[in-house]
PDB file of N, CA and C in Angstrom:
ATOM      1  N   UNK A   1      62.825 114.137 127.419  1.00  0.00           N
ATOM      2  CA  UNK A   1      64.061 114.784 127.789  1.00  0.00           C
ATOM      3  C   UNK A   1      65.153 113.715 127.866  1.00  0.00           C
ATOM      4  N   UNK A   2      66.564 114.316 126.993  1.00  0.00           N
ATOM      5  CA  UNK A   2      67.413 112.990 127.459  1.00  0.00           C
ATOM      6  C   UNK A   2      68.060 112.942 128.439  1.00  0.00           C
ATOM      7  N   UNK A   3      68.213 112.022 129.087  1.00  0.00           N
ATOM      8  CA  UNK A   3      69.094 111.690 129.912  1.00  0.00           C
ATOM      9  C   UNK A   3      70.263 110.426 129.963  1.00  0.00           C
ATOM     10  N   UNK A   4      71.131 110.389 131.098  1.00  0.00           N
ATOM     11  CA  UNK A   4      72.158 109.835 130.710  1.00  0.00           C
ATOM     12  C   UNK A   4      72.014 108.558 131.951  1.00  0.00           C
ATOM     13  N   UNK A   5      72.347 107.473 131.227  1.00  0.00           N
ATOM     14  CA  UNK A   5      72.362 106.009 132.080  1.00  0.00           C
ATOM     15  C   UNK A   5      73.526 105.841 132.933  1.00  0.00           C
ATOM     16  N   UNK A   6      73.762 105.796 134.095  1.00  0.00           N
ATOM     17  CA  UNK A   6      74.547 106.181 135.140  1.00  0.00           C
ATOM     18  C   UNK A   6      74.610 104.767 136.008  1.00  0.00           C
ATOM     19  N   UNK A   7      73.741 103.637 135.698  1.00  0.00           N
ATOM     20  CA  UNK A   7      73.906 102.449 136.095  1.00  0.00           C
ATOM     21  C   UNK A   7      72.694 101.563 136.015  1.00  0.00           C
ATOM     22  N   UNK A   8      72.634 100.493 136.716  1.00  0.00           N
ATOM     23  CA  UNK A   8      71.464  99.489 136.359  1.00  0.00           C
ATOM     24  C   UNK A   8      71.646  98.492 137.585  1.00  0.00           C
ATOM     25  N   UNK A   9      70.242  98.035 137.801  1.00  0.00           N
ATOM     26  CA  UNK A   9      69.779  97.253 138.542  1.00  0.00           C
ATOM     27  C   UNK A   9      68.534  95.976 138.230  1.00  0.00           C
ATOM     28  N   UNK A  10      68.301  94.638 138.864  1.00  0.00           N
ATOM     29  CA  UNK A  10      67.419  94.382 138.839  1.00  0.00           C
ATOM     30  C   UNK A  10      65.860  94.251 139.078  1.00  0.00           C
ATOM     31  N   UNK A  11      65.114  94.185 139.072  1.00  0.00           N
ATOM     32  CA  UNK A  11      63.750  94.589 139.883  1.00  0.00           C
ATOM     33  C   UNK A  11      63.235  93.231 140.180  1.00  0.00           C
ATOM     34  N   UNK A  12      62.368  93.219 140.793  1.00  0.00           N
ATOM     35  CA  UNK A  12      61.604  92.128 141.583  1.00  0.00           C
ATOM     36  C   UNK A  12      61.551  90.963 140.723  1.00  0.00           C
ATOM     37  N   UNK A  13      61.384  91.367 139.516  1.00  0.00           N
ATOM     38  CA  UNK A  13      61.124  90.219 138.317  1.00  0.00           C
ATOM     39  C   UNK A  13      62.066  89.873 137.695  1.00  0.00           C
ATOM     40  N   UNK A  14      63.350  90.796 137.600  1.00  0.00           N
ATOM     41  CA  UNK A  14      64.422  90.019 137.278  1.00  0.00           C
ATOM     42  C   UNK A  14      64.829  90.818 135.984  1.00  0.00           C
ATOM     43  N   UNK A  15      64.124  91.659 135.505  1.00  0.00           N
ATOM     44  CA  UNK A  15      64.485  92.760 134.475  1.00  0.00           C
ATOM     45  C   UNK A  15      65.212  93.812 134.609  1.00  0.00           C
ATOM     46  N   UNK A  16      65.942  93.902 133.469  1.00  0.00           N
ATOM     47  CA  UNK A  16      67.195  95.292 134.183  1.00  0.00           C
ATOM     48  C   UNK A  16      66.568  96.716 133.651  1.00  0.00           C
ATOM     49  N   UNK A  17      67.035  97.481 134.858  1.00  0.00           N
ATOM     50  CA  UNK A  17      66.540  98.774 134.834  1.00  0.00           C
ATOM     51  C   UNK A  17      67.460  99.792 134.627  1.00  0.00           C
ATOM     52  N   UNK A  18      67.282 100.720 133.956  1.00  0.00           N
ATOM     53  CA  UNK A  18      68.640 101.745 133.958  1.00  0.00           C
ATOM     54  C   UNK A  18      68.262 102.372 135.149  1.00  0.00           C
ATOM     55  N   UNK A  19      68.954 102.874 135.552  1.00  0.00           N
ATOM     56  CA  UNK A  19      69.221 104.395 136.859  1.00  0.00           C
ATOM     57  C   UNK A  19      70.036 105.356 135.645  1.00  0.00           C
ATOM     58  N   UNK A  20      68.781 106.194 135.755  1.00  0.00           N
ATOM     59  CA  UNK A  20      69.237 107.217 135.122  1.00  0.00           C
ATOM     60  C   UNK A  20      69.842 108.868 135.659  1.00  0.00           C
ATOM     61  N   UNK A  21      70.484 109.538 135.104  1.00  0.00           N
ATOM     62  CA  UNK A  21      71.300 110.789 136.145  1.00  0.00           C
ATOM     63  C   UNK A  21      70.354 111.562 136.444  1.00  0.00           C
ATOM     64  N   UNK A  22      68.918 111.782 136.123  1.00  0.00           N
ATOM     65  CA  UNK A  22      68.223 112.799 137.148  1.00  0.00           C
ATOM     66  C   UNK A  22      67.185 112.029 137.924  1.00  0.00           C
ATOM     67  N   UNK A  23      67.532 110.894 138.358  1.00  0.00           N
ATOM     68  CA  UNK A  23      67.065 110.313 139.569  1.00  0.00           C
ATOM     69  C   UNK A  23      65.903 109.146 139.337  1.00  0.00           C
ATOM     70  N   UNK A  24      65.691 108.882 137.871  1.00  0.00           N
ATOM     71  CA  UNK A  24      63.918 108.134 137.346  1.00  0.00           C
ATOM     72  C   UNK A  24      65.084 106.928 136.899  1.00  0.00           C
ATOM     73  N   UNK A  25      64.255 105.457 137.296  1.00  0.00           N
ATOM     74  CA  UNK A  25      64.405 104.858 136.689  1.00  0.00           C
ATOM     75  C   UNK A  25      63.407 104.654 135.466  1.00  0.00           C
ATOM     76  N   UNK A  26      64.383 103.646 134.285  1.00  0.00           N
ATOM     77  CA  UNK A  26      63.945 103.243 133.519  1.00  0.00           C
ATOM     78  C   UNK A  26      63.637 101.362 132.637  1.00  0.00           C
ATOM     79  N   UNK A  27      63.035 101.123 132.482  1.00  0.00           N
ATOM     80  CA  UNK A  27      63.105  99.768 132.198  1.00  0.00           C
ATOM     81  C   UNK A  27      63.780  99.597 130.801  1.00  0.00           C
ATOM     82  N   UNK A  28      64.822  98.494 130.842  1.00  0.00           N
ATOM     83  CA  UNK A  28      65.865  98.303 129.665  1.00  0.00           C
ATOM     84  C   UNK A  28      65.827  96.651 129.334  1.00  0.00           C
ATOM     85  N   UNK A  29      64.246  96.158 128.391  1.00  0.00           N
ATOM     86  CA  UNK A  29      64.404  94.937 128.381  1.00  0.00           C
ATOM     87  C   UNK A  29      65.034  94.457 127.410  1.00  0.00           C
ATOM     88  N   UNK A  30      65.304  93.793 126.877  1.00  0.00           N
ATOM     89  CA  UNK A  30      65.543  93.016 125.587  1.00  0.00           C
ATOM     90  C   UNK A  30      64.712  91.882 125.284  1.00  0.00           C
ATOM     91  N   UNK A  31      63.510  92.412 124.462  1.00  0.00           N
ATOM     92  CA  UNK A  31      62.307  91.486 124.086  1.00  0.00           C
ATOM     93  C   UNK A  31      62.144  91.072 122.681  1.00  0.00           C
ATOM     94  N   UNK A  32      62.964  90.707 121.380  1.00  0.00           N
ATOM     95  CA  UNK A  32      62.389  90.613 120.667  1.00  0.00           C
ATOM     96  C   UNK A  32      61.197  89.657 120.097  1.00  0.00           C
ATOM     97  N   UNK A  33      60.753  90.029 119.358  1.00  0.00           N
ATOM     98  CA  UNK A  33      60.951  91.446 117.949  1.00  0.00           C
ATOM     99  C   UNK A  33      60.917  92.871 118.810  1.00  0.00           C
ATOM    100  N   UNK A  34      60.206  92.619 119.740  1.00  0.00           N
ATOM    101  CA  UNK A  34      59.535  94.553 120.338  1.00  0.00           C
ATOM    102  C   UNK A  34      60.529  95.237 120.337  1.00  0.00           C
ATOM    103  N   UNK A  35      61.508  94.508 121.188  1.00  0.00           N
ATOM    104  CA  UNK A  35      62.390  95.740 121.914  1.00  0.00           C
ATOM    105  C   UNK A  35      63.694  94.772 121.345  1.00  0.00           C
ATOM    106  N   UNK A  36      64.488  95.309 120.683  1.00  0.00           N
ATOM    107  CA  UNK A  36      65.927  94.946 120.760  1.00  0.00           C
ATOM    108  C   UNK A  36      66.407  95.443 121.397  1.00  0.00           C
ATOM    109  N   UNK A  37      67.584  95.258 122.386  1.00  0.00           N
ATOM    110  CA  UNK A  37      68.753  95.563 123.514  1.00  0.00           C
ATOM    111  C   UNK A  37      69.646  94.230 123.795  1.00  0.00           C
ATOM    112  N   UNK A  38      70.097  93.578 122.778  1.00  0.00           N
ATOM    113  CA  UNK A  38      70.633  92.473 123.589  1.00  0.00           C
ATOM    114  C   UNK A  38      72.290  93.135 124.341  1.00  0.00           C
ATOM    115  N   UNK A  39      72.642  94.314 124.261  1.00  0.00           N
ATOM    116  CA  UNK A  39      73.737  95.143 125.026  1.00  0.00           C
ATOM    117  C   UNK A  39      73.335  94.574 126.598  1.00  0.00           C
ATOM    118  N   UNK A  40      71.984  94.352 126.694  1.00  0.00           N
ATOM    119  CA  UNK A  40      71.507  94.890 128.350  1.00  0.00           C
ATOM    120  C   UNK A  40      71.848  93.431 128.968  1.00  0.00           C
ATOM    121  N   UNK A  41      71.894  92.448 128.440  1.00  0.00           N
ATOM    122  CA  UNK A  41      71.969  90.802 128.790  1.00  0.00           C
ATOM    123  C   UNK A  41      73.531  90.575 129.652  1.00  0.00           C
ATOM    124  N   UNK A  42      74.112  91.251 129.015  1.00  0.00           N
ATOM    125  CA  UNK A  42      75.776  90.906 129.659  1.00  0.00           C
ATOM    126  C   UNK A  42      76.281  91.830 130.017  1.00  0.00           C
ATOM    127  N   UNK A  43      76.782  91.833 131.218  1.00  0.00           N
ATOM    128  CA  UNK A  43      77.785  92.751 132.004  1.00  0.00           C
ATOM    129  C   UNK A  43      78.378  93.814 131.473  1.00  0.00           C
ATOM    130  N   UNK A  44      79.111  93.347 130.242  1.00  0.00           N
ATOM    131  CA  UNK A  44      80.074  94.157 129.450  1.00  0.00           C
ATOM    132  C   UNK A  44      78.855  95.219 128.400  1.00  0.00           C
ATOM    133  N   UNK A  45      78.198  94.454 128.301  1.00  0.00           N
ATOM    134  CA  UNK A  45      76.943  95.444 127.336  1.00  0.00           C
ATOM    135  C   UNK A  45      76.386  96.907 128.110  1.00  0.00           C
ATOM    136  N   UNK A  46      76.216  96.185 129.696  1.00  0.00           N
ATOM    137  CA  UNK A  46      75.775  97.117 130.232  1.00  0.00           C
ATOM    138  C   UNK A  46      76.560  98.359 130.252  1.00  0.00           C
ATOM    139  N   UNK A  47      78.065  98.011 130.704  1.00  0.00           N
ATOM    140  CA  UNK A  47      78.853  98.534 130.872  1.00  0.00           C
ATOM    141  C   UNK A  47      79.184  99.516 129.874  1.00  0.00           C
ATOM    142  N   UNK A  48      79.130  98.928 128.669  1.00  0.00           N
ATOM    143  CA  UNK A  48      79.886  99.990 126.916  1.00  0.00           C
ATOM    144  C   UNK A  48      78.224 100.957 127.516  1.00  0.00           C
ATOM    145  N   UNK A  49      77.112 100.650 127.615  1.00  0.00           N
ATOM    146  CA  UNK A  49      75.983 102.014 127.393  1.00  0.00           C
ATOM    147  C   UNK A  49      76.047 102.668 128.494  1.00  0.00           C
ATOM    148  N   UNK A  50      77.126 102.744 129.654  1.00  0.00           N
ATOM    149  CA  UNK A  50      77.124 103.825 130.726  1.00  0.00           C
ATOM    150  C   UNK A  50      77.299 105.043 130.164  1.00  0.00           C
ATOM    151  N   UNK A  51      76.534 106.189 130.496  1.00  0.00           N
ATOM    152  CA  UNK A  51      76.327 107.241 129.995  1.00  0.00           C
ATOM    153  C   UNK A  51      75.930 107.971 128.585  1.00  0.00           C
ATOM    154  N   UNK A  52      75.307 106.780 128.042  1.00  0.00           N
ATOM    155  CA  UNK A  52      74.031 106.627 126.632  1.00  0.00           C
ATOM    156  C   UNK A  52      72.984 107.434 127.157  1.00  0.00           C
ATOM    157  N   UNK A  53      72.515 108.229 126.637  1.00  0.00           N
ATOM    158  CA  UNK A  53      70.986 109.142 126.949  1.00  0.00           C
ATOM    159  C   UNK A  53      70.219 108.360 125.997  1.00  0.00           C
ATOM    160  N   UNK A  54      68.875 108.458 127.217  1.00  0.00           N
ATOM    161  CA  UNK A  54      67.485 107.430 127.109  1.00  0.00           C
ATOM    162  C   UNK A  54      66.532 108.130 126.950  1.00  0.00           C
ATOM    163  N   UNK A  55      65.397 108.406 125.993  1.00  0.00           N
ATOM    164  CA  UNK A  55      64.632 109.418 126.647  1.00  0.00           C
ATOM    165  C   UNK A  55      63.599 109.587 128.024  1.00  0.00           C
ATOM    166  N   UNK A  56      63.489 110.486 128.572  1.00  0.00           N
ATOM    167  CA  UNK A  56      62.865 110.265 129.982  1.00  0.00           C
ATOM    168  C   UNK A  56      61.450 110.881 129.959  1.00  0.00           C
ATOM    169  N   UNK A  57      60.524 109.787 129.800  1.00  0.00           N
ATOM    170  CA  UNK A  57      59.338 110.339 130.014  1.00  0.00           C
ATOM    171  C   UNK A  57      59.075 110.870 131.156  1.00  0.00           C
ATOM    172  N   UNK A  58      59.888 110.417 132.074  1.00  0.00           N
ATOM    173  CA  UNK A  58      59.207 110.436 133.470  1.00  0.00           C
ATOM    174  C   UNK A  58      59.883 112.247 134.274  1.00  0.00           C
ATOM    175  N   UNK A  59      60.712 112.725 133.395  1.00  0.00           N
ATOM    176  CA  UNK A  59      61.360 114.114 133.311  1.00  0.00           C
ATOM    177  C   UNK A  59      60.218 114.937 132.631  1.00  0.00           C
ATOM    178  N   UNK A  60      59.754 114.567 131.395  1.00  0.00           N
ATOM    179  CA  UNK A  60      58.561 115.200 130.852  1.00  0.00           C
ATOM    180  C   UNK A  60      57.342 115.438 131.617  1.00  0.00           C
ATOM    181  N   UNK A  61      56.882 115.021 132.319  1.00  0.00           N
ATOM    182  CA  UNK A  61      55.565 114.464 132.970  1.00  0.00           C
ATOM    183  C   UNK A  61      56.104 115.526 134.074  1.00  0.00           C
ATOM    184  N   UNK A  62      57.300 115.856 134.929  1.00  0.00           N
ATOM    185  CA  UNK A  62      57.589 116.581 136.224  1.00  0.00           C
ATOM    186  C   UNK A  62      57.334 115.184 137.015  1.00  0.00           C
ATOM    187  N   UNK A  63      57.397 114.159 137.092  1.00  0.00           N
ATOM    188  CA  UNK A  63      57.367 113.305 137.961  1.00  0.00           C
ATOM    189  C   UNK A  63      58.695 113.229 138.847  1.00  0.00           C
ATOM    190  N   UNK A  64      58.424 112.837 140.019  1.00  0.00           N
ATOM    191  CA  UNK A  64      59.007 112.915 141.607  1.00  0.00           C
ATOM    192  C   UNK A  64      60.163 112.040 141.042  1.00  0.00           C
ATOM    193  N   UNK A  65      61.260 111.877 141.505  1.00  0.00           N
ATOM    194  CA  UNK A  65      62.664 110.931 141.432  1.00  0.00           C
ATOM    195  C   UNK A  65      62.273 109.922 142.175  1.00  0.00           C
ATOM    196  N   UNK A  66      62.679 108.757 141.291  1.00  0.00           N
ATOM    197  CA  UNK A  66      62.388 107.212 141.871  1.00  0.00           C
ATOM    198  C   UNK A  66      63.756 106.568 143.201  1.00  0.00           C
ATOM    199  N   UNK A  67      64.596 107.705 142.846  1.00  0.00           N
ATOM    200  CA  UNK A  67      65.887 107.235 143.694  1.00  0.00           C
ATOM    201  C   UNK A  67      66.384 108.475 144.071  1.00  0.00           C
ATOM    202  N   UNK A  68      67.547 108.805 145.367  1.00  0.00           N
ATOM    203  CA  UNK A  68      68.517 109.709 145.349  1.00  0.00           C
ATOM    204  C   UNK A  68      69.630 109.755 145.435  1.00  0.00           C
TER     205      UNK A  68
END
């Protein structure tokens, strides 16, 4: 299900996470080769993908909201 990126945070390890609008976070690394995102590295990157839809596994599944 998509959803829309509404902001971001770090986690314990230092990786940024989206906060997404129906309450699940999501992890937004930039690993290549795996994962390209270098948007997610700088402030301004983060900033241009506010309100980009991600898909949400965690909406699929009926899983509980990680935040409110």
């Amino acid at each position: 299900m998509k959803k829309r990126i509404v902001g971001f945070h770090l986690d314990d390890e230092q990786h940024w996470v989206a906060e997404l609008e129906c309450g699940h976070n999501q992890h937004v690394r930039h690993n290549p080769p795996w994962t390209n995102r270098p948007w997610v590295i700088t402030p301004e990157g983060r900033a241009k993908t506010l309100g980009m839809e991600l898909n949400c596994k965690k909406c699929d599944a009926g899983a509980p909201r990680d935040w409110n």
